[in-house]
Protein backbone atom coordinates (compact mmCIF):
# COMPACT_ATOMS: atom_id res chain seq x y z
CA UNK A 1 -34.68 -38.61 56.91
CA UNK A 2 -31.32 -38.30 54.87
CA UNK A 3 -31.25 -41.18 52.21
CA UNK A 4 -27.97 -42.23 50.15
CA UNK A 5 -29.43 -41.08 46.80
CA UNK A 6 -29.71 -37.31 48.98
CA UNK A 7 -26.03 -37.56 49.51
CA UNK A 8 -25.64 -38.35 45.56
CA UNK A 9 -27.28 -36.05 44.24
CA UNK A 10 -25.41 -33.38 46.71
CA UNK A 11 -22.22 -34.54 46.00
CA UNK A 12 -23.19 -34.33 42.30
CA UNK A 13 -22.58 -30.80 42.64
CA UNK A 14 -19.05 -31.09 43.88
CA UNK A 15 -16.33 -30.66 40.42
CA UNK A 16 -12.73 -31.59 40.88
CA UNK A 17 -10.77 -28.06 41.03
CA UNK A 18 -8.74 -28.82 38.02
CA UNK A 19 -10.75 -31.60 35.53
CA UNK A 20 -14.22 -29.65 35.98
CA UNK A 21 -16.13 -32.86 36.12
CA UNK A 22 -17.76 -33.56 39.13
CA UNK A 23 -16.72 -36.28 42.09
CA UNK A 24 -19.72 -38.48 41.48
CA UNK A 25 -19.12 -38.25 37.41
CA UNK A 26 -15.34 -39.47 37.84
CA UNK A 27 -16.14 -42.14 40.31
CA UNK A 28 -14.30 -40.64 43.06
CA UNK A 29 -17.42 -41.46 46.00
CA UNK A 30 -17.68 -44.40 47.13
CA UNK A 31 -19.38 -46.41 50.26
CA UNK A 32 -21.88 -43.88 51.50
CA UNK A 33 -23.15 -44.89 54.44
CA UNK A 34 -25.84 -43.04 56.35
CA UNK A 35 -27.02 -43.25 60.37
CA UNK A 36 -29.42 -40.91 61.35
CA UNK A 37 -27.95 -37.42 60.58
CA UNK A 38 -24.61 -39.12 60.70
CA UNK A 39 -22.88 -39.45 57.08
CA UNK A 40 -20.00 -40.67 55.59
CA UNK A 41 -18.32 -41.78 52.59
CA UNK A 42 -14.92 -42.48 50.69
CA UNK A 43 -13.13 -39.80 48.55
CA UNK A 44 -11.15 -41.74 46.11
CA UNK A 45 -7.43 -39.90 45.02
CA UNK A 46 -5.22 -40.96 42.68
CA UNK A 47 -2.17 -39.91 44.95
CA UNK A 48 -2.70 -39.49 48.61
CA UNK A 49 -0.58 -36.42 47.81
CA UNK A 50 -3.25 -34.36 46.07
CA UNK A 51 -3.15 -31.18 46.79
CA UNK A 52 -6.74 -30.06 46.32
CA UNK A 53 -7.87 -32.82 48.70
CA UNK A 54 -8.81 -30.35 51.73
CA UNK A 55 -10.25 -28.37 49.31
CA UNK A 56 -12.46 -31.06 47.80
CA UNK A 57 -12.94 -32.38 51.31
CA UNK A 58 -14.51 -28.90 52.32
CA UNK A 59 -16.59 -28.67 49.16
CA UNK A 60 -18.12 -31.89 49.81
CA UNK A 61 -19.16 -31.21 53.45
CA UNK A 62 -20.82 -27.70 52.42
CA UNK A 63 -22.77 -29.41 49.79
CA UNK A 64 -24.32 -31.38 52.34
CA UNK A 65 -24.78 -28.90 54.46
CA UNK A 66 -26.52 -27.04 51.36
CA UNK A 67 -28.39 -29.49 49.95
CA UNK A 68 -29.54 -31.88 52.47
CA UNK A 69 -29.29 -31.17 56.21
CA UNK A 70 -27.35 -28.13 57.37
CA UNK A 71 -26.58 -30.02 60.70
CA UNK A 72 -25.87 -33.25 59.24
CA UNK A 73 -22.51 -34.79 60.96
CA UNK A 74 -20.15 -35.53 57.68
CA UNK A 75 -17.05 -37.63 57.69
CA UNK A 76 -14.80 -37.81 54.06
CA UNK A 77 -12.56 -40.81 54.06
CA UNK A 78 -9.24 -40.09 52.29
CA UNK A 79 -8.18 -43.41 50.40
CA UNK A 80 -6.24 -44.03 47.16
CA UNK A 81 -6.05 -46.32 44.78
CA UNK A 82 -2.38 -45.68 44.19
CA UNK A 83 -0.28 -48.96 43.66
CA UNK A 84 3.13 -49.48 44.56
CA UNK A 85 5.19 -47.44 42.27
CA UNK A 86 7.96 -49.02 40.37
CA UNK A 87 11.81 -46.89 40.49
CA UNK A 88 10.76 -44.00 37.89
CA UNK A 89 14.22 -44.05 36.43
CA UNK A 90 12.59 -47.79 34.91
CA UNK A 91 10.28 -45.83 32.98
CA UNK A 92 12.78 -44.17 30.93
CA UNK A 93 16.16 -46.01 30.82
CA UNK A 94 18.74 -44.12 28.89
CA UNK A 95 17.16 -40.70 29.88
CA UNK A 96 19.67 -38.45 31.43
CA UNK A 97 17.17 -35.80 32.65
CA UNK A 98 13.44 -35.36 32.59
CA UNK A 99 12.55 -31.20 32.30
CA UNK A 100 8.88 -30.63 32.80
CA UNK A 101 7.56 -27.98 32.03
CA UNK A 102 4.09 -26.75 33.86
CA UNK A 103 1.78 -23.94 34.26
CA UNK A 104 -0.65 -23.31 36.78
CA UNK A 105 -3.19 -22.42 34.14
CA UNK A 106 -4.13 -22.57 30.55
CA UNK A 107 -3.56 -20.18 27.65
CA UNK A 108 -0.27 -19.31 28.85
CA UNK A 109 1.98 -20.41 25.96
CA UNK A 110 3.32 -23.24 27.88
CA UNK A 111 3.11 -26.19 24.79
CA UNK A 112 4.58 -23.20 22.69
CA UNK A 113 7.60 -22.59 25.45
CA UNK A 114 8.53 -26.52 26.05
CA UNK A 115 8.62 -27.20 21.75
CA UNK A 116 10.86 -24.06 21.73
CA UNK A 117 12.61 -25.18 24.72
CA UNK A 118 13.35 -28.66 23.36
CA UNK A 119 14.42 -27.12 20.11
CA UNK A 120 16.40 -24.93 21.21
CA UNK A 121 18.38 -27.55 24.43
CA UNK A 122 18.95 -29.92 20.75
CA UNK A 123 20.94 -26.73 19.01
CA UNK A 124 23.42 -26.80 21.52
CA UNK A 125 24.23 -30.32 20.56
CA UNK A 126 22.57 -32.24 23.58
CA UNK A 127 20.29 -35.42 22.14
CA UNK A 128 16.57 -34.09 22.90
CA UNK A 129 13.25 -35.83 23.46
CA UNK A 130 9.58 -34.48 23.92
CA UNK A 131 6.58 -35.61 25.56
CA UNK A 132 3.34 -34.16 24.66
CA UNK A 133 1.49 -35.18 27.75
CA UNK A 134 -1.07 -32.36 27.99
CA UNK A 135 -3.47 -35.41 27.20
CA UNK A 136 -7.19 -33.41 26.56
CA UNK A 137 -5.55 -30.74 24.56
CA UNK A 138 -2.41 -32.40 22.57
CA UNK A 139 -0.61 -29.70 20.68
CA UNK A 140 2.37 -30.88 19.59
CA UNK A 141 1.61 -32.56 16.65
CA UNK A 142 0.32 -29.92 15.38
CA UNK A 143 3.24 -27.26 16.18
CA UNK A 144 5.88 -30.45 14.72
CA UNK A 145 3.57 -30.23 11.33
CA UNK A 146 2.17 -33.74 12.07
CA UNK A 147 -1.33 -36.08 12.61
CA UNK A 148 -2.00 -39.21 13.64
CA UNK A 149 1.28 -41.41 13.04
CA UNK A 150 2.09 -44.92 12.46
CA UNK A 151 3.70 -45.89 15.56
CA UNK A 152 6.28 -48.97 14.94
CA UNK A 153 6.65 -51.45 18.12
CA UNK A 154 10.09 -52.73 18.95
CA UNK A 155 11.23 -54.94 21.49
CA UNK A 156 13.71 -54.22 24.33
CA UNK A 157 14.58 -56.39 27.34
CA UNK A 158 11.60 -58.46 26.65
CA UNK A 159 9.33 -55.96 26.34
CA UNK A 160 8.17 -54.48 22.87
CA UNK A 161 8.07 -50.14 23.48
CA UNK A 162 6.62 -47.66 21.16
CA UNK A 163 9.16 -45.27 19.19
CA UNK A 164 9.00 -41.74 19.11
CA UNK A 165 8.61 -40.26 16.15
CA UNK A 166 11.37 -37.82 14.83
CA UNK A 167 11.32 -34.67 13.80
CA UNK A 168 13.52 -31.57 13.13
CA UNK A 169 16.03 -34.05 15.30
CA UNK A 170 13.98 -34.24 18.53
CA UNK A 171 12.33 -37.70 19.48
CA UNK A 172 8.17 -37.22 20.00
CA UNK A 173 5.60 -38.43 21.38
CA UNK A 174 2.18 -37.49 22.23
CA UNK A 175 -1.27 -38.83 23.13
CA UNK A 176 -2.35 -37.24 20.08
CA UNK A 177 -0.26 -39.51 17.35
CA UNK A 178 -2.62 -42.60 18.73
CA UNK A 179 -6.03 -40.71 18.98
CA UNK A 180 -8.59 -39.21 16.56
CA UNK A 181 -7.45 -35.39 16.82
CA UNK A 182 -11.29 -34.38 15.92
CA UNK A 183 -12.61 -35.85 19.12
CA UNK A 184 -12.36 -34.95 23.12
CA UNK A 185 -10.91 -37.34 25.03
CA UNK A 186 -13.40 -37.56 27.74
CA UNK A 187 -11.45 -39.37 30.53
CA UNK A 188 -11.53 -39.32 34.34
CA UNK A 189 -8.96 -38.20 36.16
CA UNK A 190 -7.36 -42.11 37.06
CA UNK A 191 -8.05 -43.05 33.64
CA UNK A 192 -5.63 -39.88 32.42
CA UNK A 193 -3.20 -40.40 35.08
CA UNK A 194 -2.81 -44.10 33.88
CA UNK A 195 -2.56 -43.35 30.23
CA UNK A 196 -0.20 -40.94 30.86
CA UNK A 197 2.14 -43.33 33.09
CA UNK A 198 1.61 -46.01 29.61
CA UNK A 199 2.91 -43.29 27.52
CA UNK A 200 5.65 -42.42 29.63
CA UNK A 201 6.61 -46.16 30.63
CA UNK A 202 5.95 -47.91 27.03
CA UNK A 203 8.07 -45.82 24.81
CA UNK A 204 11.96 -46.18 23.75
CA UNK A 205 13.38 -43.20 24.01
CA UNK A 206 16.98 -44.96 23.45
CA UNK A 207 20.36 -42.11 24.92
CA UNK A 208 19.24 -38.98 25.16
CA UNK A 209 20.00 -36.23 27.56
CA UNK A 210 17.05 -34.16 27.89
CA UNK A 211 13.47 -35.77 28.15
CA UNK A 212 11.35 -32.81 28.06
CA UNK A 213 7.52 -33.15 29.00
CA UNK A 214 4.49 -30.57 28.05
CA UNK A 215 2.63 -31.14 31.11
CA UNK A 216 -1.04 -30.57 31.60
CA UNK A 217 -2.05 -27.26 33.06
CA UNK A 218 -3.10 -26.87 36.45
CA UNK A 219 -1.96 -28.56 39.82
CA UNK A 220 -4.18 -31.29 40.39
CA UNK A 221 -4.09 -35.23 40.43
CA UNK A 222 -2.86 -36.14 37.15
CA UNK A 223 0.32 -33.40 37.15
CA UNK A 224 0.83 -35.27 40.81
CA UNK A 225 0.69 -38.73 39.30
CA UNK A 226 2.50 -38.05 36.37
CA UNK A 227 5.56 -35.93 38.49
CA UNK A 228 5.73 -39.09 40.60
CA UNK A 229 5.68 -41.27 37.98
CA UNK A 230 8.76 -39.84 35.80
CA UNK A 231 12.80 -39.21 37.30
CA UNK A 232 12.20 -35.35 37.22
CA UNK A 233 15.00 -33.19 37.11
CA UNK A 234 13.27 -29.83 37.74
CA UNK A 235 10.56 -27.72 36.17
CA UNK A 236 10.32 -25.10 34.53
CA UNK A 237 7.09 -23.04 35.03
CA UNK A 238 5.47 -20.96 32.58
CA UNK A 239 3.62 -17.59 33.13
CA UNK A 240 2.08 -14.27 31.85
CA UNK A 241 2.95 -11.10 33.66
CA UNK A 242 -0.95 -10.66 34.77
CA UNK A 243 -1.01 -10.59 38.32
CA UNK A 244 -4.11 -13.80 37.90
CA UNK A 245 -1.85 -15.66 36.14
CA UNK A 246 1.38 -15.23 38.94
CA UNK A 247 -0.90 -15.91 41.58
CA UNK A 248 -1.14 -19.86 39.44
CA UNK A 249 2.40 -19.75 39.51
CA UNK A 250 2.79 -19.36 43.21
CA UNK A 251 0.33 -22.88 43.10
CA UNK A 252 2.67 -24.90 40.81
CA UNK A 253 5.65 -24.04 42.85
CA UNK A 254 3.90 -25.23 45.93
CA UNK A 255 3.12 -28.48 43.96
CA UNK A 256 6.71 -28.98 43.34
CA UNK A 257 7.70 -28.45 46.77
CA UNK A 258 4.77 -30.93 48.17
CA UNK A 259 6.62 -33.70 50.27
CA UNK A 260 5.69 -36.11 48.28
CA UNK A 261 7.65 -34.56 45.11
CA UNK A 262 10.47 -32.39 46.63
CA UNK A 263 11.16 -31.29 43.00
CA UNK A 264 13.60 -28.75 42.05
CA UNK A 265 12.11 -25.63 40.35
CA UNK A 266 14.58 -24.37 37.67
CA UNK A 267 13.21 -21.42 37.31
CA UNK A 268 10.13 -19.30 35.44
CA UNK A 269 9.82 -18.55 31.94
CA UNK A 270 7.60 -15.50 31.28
CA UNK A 271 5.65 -15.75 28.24
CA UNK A 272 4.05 -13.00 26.43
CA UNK A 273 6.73 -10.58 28.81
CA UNK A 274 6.10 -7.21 25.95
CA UNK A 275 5.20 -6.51 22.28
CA UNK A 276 7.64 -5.64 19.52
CA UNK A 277 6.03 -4.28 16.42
CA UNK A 278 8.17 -6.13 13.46
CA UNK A 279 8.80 -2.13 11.83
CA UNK A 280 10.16 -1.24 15.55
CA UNK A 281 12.35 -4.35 16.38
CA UNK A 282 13.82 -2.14 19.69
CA UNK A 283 10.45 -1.43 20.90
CA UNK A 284 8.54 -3.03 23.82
CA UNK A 285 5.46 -2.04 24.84
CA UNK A 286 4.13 -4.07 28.63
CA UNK A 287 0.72 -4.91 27.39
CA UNK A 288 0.51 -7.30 30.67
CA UNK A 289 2.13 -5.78 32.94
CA UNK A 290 5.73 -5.23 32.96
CA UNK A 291 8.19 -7.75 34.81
CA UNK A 292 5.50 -9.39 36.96
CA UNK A 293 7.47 -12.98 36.61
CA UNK A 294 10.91 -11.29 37.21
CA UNK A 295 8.96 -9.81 40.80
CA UNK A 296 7.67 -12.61 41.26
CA UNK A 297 11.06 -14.56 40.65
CA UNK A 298 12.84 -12.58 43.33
CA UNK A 299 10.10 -12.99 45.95
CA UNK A 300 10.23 -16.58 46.13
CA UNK A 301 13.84 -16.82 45.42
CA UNK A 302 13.54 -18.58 42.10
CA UNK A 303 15.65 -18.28 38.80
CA UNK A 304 13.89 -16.03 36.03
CA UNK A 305 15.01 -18.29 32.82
CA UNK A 306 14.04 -15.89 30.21
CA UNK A 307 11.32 -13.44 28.87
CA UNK A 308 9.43 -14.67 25.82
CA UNK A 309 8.24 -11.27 23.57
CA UNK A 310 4.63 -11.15 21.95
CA UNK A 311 4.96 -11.50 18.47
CA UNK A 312 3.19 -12.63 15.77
CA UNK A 313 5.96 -14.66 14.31
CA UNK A 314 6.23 -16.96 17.18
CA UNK A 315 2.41 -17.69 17.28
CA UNK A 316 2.42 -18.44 13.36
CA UNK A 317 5.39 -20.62 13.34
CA UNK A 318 3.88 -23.06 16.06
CA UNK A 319 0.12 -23.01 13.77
CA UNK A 320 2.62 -24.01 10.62
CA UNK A 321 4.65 -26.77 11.97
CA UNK A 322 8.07 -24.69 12.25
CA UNK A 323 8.50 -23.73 15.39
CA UNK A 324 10.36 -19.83 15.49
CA UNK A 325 13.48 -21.93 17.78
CA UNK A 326 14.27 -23.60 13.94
CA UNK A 327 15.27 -20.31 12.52
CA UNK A 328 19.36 -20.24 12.38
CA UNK A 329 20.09 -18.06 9.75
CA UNK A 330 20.03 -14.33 10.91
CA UNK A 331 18.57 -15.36 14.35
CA UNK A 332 15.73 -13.07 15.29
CA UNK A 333 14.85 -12.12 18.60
CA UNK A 334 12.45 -14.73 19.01
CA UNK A 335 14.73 -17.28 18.82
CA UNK A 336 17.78 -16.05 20.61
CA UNK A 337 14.72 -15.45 23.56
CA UNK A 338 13.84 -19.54 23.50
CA UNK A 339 18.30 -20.03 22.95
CA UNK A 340 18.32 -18.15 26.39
CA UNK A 341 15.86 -20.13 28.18
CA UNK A 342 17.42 -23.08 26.88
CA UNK A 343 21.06 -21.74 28.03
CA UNK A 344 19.51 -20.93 31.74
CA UNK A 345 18.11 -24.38 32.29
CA UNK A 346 21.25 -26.65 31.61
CA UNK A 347 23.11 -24.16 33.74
CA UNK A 348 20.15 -24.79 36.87
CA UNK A 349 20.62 -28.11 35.77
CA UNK A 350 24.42 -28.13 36.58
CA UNK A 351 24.05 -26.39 39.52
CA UNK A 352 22.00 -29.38 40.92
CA UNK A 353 25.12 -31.57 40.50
C-alpha cells in the first residue's frame, strides 16, 4: 500500500539541478495525493519557464519508481507561484541598458570578467553601474576592497530606494553589503529569486548607461526569474576553453533564447583563453585547450568578445580590491584584454539599434 509519507521520503531524494537542495527541502511538493497505485502531486516553479522542469519532472517519477512501486502511475503538476510581473524597465528607471553577464557553471572567472567589464565600459566615458547578484557567493565586495556597508535610504517618487555605493566611479551593489560575509546564506530557490528582484527593484541607480549584473552561475530558476525581472539588453557569457565547460555554455545560450526571455546574446568572453609567463610577455601556452570559445563562437553563430589570458596579475588584483581593468598607466595586456571586451559589447550593443 503506497502511503504519502512513501512519496516524501522518495521525493526527498530528488535535488534541484542547479541549487543542490532537494524538492521536498525547498518546498517545491505540494498536495500529494495517493489512490491505489495512482499518485500525484504539485511541482512548485518559480517561473513556468524553467528550464530544468522536464528534467525535474523525470527525476521525480524515477524516484518513485525506485523507491516505492516500480509500476506506480505518477502524475507531476506544473504550477507556479509567479505573480504578475510589473514593466521591468520600472525596476530601474534611468538605466539605459542592463548587460548580464552569466556562466553556465562556476569557477569560470565570471565575477572577475563582469568587475573588469564594468571597469573597463566606465573608461570609455559611459556612466557605469554593477550588480553583484550572485547571491550565495557575493564577490564583489571583496574584488571593490569593501565589507559590509552602511547603506543610506533616499526617497524617490514616494518610495525611499537604497544607494549604491561608489567606487573607483562605478555605482555597486551587492547582497553582500547587507549580509554577514562569514555566513551561508541558506535560501530556497523563491526566497533567492525574491531577494534578488528587492535588490534589483529597491535601489537608485539615478542616469547611467550601463547596468551591469554578476549573475549567478548556472541556468536554473533564479537566473530565469531574475532575466525576467530586469530590461536586459543582452548577455554576455563567460567560459573556459575545456570542452566541460563549452558544453555549459551551449546551456546558457539556450536559456537566453527560451521563449519566455528571447534575449540577445552579445557574445562569449573566454576566460583563462592561454598563459603568459610575466619574463615572456609574447608567450602563450593553451593550458585548456586552445580556442575552444572562438569554435564554439562560430558554431552557433555568436560574437567572440574577447580572450581573457591566465595570469597571475589579474587573479591578485581582484583578491586586493584593484581590479587589473584600473591600471592606465603603461596598460598591460591584461587590461587592454578586459578594454577589448568592453569595446566589443557597446558595438553588439549598437548593432541591436
Amino acid at each position: 500500500m503506497i502511503t504519502t509519507t512513501m512519496i516524501e521520503m522518495a521525493l526527498s531524494h530528488v535535488d534541484d539541478p542547479d541549487l543542490g537542495q532537494s524538492l521536498t527541502q525547498l518546498g517545491m511538493i505540494e498536495n500529494i495525493a495517493v489512490d491505489g497505485n495512482k499518485v500525484s502531486f504539485d511541482l512548485v516553479l518559480t517561473t513556468p519557464a524553467c528550464p530544468m522542469k522536464k528534467r525535474m519532472t523525470d527525476d521525480c517519477v524515477n524516484a518513485i519508481h525506485e523507491y516505492v512501486d516500480e509500476n506506480a502511475e505518477v502524475t507531476v503538476n506544473l504550477t507556479s507561484r509567479q505573480q504578475e510581473q510589473p514593466d521591468p524597465h520600472d525596476f530601474v528607471p534611468g538605466v539605459k541598458h542592463v548587460i548580464v553577464v552569466a556562466s553556465g557553471k562556476g569557477g569560470v572567472g565570471k565575477s572577475t570578467v563582469a568587475v573588469n567589464l564594468a571597469i573597463s565600459l566606465a573608461k570609455t566615458g559611459a556612466s557605469v553601474g554593477l550588480m553583484d547578484a550572485d547571491i550565495y557567493g557575493p564577490s564583489i565586495p571583496m574584488m571593490f576592497n569593501l565589507g559590509q556597508e552602511d547603506v543610506i535610504g533616499e526617497e524617490h517618487n514616494g518610495k525611499t530606494y537604497m544607494l549604491p555605493i561608489e567606487r573607483y566611479g562605478i555605482k555597486l551593489m551587492s547582497i553582500g553589503f547587507l549580509v554577514d560575509p562569514d555566513r551561508a546564506l541558506a535560501w530556497r530557490g523563491p526566497m533567492a529569486a525574491g531577494a534578488l528582484k528587492q535588490l534589483a527593484g529597491d535601489t537608485w541607480w539615478g542616469e547611467i548607461d550601463y547596468l551591469v549584473v554578476d549573475m549567478p552561475p548556472g541556468t536554473g530558476d533564479v537566473q530565469l526569474t531574475l532575466a525576467q525581472t530586469l530590461p536586459v539588453t543582452g548577455a554576455v557569457i563567460v567560459s573556459t576553453p575545456q570542452r566541460v565547460a563549452l558544453a555549459d555554455v551551449v546551456r546558457g545560450v539556450e536559456l537566453f533564447q527560451n521563449p519566455a526571455l528571447n534575449i540577445p546574446v552579445l557574445g562569449f568572453v573566454e576566460n583563462m583563453a592561454y598563459f603568459t609567463p610575466a619574463e615572456l610577455p609574447d608567450h602563450k601556452y593553451y593550458i585548456f585547450g586552445k580556442e575552444g570559445c572562438k569554435q564554439l563562437a562560430e558554431e552557433m553563430k555568436v560574437p567572440l568578445l574577447g580572450e581573457i589570458p591566465l595570469v597571475q596579475s589579474i587573479a591578485e588584483s581582484g583578491d586586493s580590491g584593484k581590479p587589473v581593468a584600473l591600471w592606465t598607466e603603461n596598460e598591460t595586456p591584461e587590461s587592454k584584454a578586459f578594454m577589448t571586451v568592453a569595446e566589443n559589447t557597446i558595438r553588439e550593443i549598437c548593432k541591436l539599434g
